[in-house]
N, C-alpha and C. Protein backbone atom coordinates (compact mmCIF):
# COMPACT_ATOMS: atom_id res chain seq x y z
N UNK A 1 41.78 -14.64 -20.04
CA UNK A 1 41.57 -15.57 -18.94
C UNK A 1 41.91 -16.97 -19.44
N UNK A 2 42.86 -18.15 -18.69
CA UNK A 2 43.41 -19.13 -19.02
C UNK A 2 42.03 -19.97 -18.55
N UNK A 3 42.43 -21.21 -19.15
CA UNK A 3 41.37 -22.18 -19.08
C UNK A 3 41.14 -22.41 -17.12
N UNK A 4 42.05 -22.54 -16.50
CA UNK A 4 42.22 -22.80 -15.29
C UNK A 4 41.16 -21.80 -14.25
N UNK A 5 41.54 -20.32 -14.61
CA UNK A 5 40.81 -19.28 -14.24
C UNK A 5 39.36 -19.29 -14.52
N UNK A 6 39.01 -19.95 -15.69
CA UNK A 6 37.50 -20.24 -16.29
C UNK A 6 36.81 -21.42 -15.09
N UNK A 7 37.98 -22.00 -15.48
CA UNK A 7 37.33 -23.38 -14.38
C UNK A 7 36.63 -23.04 -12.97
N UNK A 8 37.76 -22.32 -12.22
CA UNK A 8 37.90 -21.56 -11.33
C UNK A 8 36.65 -20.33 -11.02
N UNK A 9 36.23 -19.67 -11.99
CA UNK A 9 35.01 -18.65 -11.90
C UNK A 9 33.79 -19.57 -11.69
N UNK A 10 34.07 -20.87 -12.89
CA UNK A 10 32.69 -21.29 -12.76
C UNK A 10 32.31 -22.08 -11.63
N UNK A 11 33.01 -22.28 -10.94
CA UNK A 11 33.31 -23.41 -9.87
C UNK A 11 32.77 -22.54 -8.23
N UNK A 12 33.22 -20.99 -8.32
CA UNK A 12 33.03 -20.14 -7.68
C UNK A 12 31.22 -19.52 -7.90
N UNK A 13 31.14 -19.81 -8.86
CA UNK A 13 29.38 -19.40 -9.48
C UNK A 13 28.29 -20.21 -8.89
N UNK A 14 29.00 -21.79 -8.86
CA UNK A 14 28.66 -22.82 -8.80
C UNK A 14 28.37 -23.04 -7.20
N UNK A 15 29.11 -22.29 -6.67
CA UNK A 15 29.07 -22.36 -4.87
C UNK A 15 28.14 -21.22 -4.76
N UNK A 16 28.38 -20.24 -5.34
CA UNK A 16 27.66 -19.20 -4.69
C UNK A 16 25.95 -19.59 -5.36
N UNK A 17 25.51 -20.31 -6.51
CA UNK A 17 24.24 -20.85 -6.43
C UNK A 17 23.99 -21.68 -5.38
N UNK A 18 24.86 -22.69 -5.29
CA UNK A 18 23.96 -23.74 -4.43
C UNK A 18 23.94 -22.81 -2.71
N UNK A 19 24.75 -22.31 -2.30
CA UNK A 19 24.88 -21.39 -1.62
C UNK A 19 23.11 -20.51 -1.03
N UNK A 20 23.02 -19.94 -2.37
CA UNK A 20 21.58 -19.51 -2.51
C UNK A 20 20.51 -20.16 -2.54
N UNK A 21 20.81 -21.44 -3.18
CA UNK A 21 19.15 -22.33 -2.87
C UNK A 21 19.23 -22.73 -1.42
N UNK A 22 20.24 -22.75 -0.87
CA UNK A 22 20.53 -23.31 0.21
C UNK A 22 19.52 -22.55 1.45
N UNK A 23 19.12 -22.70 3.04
CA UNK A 23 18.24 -22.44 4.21
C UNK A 23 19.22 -20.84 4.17
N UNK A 24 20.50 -21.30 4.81
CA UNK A 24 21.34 -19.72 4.88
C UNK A 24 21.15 -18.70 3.56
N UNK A 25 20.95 -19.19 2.31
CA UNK A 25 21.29 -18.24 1.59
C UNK A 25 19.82 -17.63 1.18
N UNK A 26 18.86 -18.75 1.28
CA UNK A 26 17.40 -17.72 1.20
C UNK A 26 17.20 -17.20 2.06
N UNK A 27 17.65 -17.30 3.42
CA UNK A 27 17.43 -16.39 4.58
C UNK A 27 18.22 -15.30 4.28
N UNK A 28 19.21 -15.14 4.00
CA UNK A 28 19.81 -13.85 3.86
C UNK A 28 19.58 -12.98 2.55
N UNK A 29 19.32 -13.72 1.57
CA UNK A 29 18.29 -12.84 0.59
C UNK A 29 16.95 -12.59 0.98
N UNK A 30 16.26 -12.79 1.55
CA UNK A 30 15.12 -12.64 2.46
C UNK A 30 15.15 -11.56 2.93
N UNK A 31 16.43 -11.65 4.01
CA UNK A 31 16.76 -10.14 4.64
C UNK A 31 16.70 -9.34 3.99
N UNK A 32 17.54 -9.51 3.05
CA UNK A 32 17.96 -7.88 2.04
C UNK A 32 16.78 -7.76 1.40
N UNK A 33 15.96 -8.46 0.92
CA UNK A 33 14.87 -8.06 0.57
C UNK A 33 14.18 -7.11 1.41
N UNK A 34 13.94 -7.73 2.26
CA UNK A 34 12.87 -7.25 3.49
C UNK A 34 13.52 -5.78 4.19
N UNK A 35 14.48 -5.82 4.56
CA UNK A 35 15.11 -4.50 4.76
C UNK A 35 15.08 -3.47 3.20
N UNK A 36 15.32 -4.08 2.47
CA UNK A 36 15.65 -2.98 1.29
C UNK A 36 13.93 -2.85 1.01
N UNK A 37 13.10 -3.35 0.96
CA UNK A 37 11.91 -2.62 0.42
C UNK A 37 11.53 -1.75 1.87
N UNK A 38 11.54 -2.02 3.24
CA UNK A 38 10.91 -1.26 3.96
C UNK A 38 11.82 0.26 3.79
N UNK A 39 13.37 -0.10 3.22
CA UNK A 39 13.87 1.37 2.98
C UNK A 39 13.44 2.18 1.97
N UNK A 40 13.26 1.44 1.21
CA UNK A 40 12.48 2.03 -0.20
C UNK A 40 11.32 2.61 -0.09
N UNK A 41 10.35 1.98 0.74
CA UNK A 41 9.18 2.86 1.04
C UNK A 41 8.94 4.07 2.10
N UNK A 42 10.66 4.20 2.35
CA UNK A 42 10.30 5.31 3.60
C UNK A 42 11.06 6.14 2.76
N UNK A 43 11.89 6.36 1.60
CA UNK A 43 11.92 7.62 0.68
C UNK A 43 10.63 8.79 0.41
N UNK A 44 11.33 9.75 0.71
CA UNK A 44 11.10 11.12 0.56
C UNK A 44 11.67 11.30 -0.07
N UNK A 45 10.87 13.23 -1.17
CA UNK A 45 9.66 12.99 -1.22
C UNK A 45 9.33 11.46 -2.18
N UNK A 46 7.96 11.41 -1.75
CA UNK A 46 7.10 9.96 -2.48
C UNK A 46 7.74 10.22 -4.17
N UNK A 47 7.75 11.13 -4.88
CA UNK A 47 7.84 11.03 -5.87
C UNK A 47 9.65 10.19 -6.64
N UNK A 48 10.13 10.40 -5.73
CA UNK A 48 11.66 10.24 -5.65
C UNK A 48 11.67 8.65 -5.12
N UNK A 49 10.80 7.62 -4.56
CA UNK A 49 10.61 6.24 -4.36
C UNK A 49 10.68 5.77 -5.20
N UNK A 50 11.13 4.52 -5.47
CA UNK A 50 11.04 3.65 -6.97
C UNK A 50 10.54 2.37 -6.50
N UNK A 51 9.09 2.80 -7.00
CA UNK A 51 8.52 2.29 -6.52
C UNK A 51 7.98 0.97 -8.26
N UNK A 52 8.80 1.23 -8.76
CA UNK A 52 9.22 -0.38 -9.96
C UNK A 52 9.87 -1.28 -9.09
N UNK A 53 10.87 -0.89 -8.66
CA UNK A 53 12.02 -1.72 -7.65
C UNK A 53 11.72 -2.66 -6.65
N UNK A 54 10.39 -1.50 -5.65
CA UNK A 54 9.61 -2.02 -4.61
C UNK A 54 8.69 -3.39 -5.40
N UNK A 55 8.20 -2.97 -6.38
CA UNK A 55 7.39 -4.27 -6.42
C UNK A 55 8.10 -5.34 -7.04
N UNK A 56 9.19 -5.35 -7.55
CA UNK A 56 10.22 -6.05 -8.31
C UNK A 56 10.56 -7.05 -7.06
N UNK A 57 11.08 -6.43 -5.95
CA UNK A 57 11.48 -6.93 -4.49
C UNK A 57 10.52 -7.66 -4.05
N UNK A 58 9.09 -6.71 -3.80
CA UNK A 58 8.21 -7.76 -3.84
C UNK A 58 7.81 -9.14 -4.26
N UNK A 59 7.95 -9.06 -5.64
CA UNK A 59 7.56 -10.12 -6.35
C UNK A 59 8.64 -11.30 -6.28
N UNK A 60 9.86 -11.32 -6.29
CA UNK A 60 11.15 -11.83 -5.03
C UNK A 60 10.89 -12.29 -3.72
N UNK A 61 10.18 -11.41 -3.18
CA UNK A 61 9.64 -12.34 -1.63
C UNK A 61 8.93 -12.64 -1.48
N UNK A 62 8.35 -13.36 -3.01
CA UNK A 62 7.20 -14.64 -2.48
C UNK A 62 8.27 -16.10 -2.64
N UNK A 63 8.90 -15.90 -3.40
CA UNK A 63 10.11 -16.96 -3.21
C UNK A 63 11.06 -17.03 -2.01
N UNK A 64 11.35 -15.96 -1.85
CA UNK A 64 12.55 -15.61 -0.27
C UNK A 64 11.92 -15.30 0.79
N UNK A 65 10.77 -15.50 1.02
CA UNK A 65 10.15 -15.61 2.23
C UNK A 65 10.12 -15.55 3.75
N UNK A 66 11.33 -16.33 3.93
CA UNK A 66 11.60 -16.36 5.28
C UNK A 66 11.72 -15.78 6.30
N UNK A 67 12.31 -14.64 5.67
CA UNK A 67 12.28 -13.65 6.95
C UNK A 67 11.41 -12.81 7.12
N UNK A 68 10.45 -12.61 6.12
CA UNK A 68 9.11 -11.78 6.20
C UNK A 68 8.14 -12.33 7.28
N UNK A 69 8.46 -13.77 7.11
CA UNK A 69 7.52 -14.73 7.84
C UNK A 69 7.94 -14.40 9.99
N UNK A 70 9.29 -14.36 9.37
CA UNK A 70 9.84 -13.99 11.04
C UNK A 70 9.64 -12.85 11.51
N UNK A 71 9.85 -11.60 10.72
CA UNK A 71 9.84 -10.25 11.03
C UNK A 71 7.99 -10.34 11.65
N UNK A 72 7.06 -10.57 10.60
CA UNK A 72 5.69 -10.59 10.93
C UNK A 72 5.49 -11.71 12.59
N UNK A 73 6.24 -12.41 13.10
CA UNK A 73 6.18 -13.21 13.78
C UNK A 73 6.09 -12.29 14.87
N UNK A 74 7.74 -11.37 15.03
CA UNK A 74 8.27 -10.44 15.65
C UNK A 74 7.46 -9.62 16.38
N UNK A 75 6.61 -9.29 14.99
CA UNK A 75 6.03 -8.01 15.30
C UNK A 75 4.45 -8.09 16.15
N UNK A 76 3.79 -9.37 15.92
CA UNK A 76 3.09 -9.52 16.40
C UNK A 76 3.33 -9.95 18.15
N UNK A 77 4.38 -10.18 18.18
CA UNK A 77 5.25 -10.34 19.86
C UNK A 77 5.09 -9.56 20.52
N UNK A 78 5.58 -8.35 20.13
CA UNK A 78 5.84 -6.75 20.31
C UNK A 78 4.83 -6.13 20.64
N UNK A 79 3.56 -6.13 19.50
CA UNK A 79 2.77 -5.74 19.54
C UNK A 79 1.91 -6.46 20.39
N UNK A 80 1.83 -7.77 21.29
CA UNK A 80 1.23 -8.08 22.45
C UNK A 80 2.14 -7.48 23.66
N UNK A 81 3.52 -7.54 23.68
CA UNK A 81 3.99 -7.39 24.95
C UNK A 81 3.66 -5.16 24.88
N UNK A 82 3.50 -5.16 24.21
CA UNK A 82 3.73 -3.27 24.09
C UNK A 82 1.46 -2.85 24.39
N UNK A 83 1.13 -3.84 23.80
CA UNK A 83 -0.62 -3.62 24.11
C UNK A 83 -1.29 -3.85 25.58
C-alpha cells in the first residue's frame, strides 16, 4: 500500500468515526443493537443462544441508547391504543 492509499484509509476511518459519534450514527448502531439482541434471544433451542453476545450488546446499549428509548416509547403507544 503507497503512502497515498494510507492517507486515504485513514481519512476513510476518520469519517466513518466521527460518523459514529455523530446523532445518525448512534441511532443506527442503536438499531442494530436493539434488533440484533431481540434476535438473539428468540434462538432456539435456548441452549444454542449466545447468550455472552447478548450481554456484550447489552452492555453497548447503555451507550447507544436511542433507539431502545424509542422502541420502549412505541411500545407503550401500542400497548394503550391495543388495551
Amino acid at each position: 500500500m503507497n503512502k497515498q492509499e494510507q492517507i486515504d484509509k485513514l481519512k476513510t476511518a476518520e469519517e466513518r468515526y466521527t460518523f459514529s459519534i455523530g446523532p445518525r450514527g448512534q441511532y443506527i448502531i442503536s438499531q442494530a443493537l436493539y434488533l440484533g439482541i431481540q434476535r438473539l434471544k428468540e434462538v432456539e433451542p435456548a441452549h444454542m443462544r449466545e447468550e455472552s453476545n447478548i450481554k456484550d450488546m447489552e452492555y453497548l446499549a447503555e451507550l447507544y441508547h436511542m433507539y431502545f428509548d424509542i422502541a420502549d416509547s412505541l411500545k407503550g403507544i401500542k400497548e394503550v391504543n391495543d388495551g
